[in-house]
N, C-alpha and C. Protein backbone atom coordinates (compact mmCIF):
# COMPACT_ATOMS: atom_id res chain seq x y z
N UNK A 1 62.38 82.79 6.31
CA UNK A 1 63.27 83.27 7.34
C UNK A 1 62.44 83.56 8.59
N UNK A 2 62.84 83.05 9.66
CA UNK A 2 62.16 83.16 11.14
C UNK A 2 62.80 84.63 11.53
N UNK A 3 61.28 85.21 12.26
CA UNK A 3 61.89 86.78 12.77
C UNK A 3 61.73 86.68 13.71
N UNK A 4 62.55 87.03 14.82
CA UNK A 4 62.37 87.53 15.70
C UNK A 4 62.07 88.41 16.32
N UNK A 5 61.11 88.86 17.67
CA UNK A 5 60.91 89.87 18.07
C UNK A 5 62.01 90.14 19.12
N UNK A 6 62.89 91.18 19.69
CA UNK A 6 62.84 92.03 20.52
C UNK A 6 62.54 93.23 20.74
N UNK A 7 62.45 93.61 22.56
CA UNK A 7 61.77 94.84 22.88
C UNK A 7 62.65 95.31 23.57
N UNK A 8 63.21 96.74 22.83
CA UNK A 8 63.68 97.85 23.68
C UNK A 8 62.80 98.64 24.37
N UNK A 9 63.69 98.51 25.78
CA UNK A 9 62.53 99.90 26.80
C UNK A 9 63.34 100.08 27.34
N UNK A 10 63.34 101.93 27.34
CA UNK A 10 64.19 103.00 28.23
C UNK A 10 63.36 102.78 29.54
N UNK A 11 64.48 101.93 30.95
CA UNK A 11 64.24 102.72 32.30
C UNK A 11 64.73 103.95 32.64
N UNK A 12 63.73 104.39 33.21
CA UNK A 12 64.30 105.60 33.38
C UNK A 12 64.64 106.08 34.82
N UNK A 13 64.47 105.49 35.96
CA UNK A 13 65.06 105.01 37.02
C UNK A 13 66.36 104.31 36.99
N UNK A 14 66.95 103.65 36.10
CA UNK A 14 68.13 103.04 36.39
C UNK A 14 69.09 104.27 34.79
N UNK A 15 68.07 104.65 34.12
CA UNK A 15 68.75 105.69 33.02
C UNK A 15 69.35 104.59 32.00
N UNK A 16 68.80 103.18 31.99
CA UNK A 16 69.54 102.67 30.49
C UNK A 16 68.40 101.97 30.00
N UNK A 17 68.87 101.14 28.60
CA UNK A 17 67.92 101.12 27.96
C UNK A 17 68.22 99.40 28.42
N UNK A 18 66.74 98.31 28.01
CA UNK A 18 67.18 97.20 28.19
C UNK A 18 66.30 96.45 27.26
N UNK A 19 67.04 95.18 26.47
CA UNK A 19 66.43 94.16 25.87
C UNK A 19 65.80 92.90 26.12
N UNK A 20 64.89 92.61 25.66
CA UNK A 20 64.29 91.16 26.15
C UNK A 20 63.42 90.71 25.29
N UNK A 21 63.29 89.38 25.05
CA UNK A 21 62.40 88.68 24.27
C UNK A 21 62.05 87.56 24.52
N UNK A 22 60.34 86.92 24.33
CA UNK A 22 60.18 85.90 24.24
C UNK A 22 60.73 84.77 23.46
N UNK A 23 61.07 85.37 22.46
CA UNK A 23 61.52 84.58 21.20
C UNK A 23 62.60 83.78 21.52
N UNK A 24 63.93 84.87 21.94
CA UNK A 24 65.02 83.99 22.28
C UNK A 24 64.91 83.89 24.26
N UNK A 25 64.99 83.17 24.52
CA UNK A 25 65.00 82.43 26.06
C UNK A 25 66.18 82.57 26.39
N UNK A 26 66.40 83.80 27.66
CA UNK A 26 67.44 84.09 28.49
C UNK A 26 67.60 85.37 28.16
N UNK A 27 67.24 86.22 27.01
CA UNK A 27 67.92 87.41 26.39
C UNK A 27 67.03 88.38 27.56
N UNK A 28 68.20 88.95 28.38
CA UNK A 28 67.98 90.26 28.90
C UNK A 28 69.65 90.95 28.91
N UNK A 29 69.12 92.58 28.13
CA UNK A 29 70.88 92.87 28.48
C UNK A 29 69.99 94.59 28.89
N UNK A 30 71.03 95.51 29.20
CA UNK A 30 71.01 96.64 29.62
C UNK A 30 72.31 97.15 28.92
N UNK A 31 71.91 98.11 28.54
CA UNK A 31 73.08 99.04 27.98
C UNK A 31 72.85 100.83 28.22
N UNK A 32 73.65 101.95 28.40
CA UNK A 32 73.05 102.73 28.72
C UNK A 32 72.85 103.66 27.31
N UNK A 33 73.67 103.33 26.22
CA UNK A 33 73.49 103.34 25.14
C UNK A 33 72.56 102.53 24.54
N UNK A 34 71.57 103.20 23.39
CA UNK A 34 71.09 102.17 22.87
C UNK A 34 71.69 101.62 21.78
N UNK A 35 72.27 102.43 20.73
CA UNK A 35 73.07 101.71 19.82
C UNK A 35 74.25 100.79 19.98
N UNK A 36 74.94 100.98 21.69
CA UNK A 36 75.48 99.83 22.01
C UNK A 36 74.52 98.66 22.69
N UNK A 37 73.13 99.06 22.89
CA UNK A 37 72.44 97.70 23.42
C UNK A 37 72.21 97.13 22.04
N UNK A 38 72.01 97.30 20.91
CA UNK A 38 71.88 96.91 19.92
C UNK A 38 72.89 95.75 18.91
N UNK A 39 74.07 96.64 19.31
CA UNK A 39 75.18 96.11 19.15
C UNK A 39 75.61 94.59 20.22
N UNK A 40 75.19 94.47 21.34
CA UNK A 40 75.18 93.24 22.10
C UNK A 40 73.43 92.77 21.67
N UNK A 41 72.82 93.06 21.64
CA UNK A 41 71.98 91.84 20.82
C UNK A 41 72.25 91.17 19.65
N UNK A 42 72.78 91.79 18.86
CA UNK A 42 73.62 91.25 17.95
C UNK A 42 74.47 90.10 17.78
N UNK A 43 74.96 90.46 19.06
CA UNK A 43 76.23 89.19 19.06
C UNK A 43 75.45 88.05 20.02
N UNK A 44 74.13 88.69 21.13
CA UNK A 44 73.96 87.32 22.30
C UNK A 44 72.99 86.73 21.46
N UNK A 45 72.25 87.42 20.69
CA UNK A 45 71.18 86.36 20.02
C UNK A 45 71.55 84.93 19.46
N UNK A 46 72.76 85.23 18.36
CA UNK A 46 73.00 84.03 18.16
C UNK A 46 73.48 82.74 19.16
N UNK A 47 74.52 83.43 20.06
CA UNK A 47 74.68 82.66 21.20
C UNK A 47 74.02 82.01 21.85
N UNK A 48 72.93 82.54 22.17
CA UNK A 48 71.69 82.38 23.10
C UNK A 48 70.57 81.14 22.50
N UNK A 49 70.60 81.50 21.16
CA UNK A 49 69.77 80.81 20.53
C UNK A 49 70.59 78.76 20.44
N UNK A 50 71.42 78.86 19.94
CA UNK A 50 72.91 77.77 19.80
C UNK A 50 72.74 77.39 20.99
N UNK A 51 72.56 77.98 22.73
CA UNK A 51 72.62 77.07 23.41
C UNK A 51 71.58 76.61 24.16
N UNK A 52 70.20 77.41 23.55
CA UNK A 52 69.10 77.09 24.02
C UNK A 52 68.55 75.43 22.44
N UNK A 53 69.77 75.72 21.62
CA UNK A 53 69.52 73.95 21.20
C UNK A 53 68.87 74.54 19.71
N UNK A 54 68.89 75.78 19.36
CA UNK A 54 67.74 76.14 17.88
C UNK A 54 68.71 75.42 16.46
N UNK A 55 68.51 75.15 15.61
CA UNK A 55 69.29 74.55 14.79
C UNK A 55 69.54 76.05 14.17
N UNK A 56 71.06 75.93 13.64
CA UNK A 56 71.77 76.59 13.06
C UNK A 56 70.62 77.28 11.45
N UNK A 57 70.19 78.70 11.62
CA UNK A 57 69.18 79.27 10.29
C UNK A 57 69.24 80.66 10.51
N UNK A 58 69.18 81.26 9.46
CA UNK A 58 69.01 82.66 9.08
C UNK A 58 67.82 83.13 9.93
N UNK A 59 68.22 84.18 10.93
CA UNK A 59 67.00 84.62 11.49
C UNK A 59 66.82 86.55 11.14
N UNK A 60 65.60 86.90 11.35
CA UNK A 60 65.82 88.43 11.01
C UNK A 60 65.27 88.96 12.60
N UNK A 61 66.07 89.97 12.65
CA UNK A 61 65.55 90.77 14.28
C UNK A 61 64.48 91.95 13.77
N UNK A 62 63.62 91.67 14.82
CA UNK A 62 62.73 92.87 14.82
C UNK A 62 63.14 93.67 15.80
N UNK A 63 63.67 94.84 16.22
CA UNK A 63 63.67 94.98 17.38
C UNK A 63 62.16 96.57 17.60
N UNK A 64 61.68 95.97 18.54
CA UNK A 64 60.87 97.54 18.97
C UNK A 64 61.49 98.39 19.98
N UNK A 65 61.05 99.87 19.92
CA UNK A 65 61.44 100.33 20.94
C UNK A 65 60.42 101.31 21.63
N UNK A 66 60.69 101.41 22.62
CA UNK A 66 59.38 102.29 23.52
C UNK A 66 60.65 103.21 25.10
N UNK A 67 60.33 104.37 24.90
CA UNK A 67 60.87 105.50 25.72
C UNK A 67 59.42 106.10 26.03
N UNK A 68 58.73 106.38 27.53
CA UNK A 68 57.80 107.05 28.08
C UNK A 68 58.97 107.88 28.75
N UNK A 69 58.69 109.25 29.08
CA UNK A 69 59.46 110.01 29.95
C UNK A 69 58.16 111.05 30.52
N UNK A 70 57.99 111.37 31.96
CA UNK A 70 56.78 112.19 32.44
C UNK A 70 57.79 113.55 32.74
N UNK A 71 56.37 114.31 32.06
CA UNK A 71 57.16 115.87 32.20
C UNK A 71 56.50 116.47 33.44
N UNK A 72 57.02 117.44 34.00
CA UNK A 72 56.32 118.25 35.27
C UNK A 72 55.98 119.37 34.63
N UNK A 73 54.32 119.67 34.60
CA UNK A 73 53.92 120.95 34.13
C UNK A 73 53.25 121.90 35.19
């Protein structure tokens, strides 16, 4: 089974979280939820993948995630 990577990262200037990967070609989404950005990777991966031409196969998501936030001390 082919895995894929994506990477979650909280902006914290725009306040949402956003996805992207090398793996699949085109995947950028923003959600300000992350369990709803999760929920649309879900559904664009396969899409994305189908029209970037990948033959129809079981893939597994990795997704990472990374939140930096600077505190004022």
């Amino acid at each position: 089974m082919k895995e894929l990577l994506i990477t979650l990262t909280w902006d914290t200037e725009a306040r949402v979280w956003i996805a992207e990967s090398d793996d699949v070609p085109g995947l950028v989404l923003e959600s300000g939820s992350f369990d709803a950005l999760i929920e649309r990777v879900r559904v664009a991966v396969p899409e994305l993948l189908e029209l970037n031409g990948a033959a129809p196969a079981p893939v597994q998501l990795r997704m990472v995630s990374e939140r930096c936030e600077r505190l004022a001390m």
